[in-house]
C-alpha atoms as a PDB file:
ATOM      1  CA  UNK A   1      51.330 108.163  61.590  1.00  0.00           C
ATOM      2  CA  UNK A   2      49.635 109.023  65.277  1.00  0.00           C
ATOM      3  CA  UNK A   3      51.159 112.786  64.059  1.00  0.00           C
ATOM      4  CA  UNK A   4      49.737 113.381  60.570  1.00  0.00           C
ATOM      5  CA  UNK A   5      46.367 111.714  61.807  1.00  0.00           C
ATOM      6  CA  UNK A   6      46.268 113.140  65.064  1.00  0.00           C
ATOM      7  CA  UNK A   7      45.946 109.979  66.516  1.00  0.00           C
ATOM      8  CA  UNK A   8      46.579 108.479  70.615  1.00  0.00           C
ATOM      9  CA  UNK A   9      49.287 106.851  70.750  1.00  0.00           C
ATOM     10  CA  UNK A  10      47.933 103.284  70.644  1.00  0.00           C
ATOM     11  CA  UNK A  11      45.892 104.318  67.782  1.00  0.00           C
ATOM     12  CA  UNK A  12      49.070 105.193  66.232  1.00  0.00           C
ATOM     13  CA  UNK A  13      50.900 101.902  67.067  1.00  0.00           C
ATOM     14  CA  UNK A  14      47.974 100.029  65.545  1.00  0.00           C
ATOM     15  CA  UNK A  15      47.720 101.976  62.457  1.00  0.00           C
ATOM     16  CA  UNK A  16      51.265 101.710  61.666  1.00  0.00           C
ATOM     17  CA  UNK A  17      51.060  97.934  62.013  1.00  0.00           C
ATOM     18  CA  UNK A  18      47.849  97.708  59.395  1.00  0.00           C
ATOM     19  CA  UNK A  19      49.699 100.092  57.692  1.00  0.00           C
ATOM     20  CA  UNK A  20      52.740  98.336  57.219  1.00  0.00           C
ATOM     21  CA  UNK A  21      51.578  94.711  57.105  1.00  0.00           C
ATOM     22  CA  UNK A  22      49.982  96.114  53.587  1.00  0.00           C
ATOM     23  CA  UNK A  23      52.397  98.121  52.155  1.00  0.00           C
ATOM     24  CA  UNK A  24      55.225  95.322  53.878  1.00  0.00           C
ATOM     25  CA  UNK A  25      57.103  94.813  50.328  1.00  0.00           C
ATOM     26  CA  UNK A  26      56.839  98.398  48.752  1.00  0.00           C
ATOM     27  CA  UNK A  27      58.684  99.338  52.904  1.00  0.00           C
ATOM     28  CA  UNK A  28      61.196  96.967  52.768  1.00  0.00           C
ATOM     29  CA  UNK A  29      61.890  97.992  49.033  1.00  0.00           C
ATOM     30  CA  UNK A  30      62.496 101.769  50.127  1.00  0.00           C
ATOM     31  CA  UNK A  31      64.523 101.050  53.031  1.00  0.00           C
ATOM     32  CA  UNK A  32      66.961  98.746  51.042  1.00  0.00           C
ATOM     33  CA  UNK A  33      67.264 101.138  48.671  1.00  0.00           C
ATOM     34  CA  UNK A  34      67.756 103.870  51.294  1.00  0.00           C
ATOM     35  CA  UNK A  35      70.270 101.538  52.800  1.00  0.00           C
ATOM     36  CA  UNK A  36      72.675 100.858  50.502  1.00  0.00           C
ATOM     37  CA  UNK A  37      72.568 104.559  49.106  1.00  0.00           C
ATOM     38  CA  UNK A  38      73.459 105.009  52.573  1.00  0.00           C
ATOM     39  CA  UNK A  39      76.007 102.650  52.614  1.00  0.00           C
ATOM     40  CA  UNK A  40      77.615 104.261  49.360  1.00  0.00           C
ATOM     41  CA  UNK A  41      77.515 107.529  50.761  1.00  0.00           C
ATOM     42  CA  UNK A  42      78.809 107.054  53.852  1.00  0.00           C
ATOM     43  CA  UNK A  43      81.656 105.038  53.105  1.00  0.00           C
ATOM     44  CA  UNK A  44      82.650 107.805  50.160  1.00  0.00           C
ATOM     45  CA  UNK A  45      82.402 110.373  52.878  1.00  0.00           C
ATOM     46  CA  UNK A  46      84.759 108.027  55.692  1.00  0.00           C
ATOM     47  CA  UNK A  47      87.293 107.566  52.239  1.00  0.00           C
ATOM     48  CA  UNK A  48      87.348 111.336  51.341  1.00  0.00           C
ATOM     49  CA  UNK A  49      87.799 111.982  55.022  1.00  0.00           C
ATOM     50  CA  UNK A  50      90.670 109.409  55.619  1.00  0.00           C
ATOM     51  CA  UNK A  51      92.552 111.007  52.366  1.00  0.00           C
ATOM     52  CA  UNK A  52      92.054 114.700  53.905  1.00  0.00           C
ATOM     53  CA  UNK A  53      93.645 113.473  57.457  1.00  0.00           C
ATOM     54  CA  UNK A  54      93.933 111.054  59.743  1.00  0.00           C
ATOM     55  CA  UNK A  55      92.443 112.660  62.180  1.00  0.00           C
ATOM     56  CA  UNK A  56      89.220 110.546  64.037  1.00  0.00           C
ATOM     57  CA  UNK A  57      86.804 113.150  64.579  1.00  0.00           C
ATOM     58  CA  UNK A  58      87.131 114.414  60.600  1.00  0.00           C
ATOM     59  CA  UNK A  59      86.177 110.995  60.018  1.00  0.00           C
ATOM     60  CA  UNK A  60      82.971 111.236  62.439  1.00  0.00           C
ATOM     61  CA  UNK A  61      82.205 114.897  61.461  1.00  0.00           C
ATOM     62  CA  UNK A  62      81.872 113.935  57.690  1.00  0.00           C
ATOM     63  CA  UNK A  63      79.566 110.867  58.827  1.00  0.00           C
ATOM     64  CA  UNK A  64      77.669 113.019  60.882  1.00  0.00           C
ATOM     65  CA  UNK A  65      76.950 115.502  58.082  1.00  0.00           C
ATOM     66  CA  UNK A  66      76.017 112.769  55.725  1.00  0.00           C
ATOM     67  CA  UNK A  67      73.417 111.258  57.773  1.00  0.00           C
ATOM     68  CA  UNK A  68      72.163 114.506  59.045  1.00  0.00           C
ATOM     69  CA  UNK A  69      71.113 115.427  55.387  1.00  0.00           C
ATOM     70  CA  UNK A  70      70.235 111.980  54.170  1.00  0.00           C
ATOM     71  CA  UNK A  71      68.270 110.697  56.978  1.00  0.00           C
ATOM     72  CA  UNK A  72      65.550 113.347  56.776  1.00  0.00           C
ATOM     73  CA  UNK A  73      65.212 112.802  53.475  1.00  0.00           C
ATOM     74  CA  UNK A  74      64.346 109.066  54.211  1.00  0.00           C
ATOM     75  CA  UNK A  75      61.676 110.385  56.403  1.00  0.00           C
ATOM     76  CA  UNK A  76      60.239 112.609  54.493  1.00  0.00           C
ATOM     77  CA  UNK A  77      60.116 110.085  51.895  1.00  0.00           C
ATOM     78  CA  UNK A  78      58.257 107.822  53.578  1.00  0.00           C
ATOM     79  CA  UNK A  79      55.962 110.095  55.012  1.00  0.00           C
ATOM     80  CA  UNK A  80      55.133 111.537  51.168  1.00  0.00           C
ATOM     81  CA  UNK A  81      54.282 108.487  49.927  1.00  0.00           C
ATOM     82  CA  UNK A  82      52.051 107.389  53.377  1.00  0.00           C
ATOM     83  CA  UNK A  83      50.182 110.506  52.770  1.00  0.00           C
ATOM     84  CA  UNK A  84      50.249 109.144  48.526  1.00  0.00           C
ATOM     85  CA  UNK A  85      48.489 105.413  50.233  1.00  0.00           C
ATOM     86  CA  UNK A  86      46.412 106.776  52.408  1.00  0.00           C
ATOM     87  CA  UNK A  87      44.970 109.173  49.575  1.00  0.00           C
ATOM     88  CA  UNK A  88      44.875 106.382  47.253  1.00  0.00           C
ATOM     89  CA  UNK A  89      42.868 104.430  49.985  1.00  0.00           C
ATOM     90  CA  UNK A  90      40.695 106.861  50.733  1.00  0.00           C
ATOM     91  CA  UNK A  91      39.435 107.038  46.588  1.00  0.00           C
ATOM     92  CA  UNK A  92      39.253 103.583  46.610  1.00  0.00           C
ATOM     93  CA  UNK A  93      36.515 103.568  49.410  1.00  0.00           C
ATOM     94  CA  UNK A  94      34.880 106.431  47.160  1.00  0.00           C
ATOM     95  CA  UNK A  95      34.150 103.608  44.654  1.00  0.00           C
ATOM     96  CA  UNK A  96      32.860 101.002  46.780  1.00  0.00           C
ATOM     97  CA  UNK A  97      29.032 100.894  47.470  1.00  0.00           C
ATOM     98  CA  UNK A  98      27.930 102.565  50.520  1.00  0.00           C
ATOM     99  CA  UNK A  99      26.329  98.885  51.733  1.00  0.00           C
ATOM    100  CA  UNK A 100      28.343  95.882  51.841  1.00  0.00           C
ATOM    101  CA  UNK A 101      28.556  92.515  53.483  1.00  0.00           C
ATOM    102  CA  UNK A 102      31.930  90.782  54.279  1.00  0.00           C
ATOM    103  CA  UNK A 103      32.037  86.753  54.201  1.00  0.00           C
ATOM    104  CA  UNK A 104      33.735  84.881  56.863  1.00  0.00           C
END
């Protein structure tokens, strides 16, 4: 978040604690998901490797590859729909009047 908003880092930190204590469901929802897809994947990949050979580093190569296309997709994903919040945030402070008091 202190990258797409050009932020200082304690700007950042602070942010991304606002930011997830109000998205905290909709976060954990994506990262289960992302989990167990994952979890799936990686354990076809180990089984498909273990059939080819027996040989330990096959078995950590075809990890490897796994995660290094699926976990950039997990942060791109969450970074898409931060940018989707924040927009939606932003026209929902559009709306509001330009004056307006806060109890408590």
């Amino acid at each position: 978040m202190a990258v797409i908003d050009d932020l200082t880092w304690i700007q950042g930190i602070k942010k991304s604690f606002e930011f997830g204590r109000k998205n905290y469901m909709s976060l954990l929802g994506i990262i289960f998901l992302f989990a167990i897809v994952d979890l799936i994947l990686s354990s076809l990949a180990l089984m498909l490797a273990s059939l080819m050979t027996n040989l330990f580093i096959v078995s950590n190569i075809a990890l490897m590859v796994v995660n290094a296309l699926f976990i950039p997709l997990f942060i791109f994903t969450i970074s898409f729909l931060y940018l989707q919040w924040k927009d939606e945030k932003l026209q929902n402070n559009k709306g509001e009047k330009r004056f307006h008091y806060k109890l408590g």
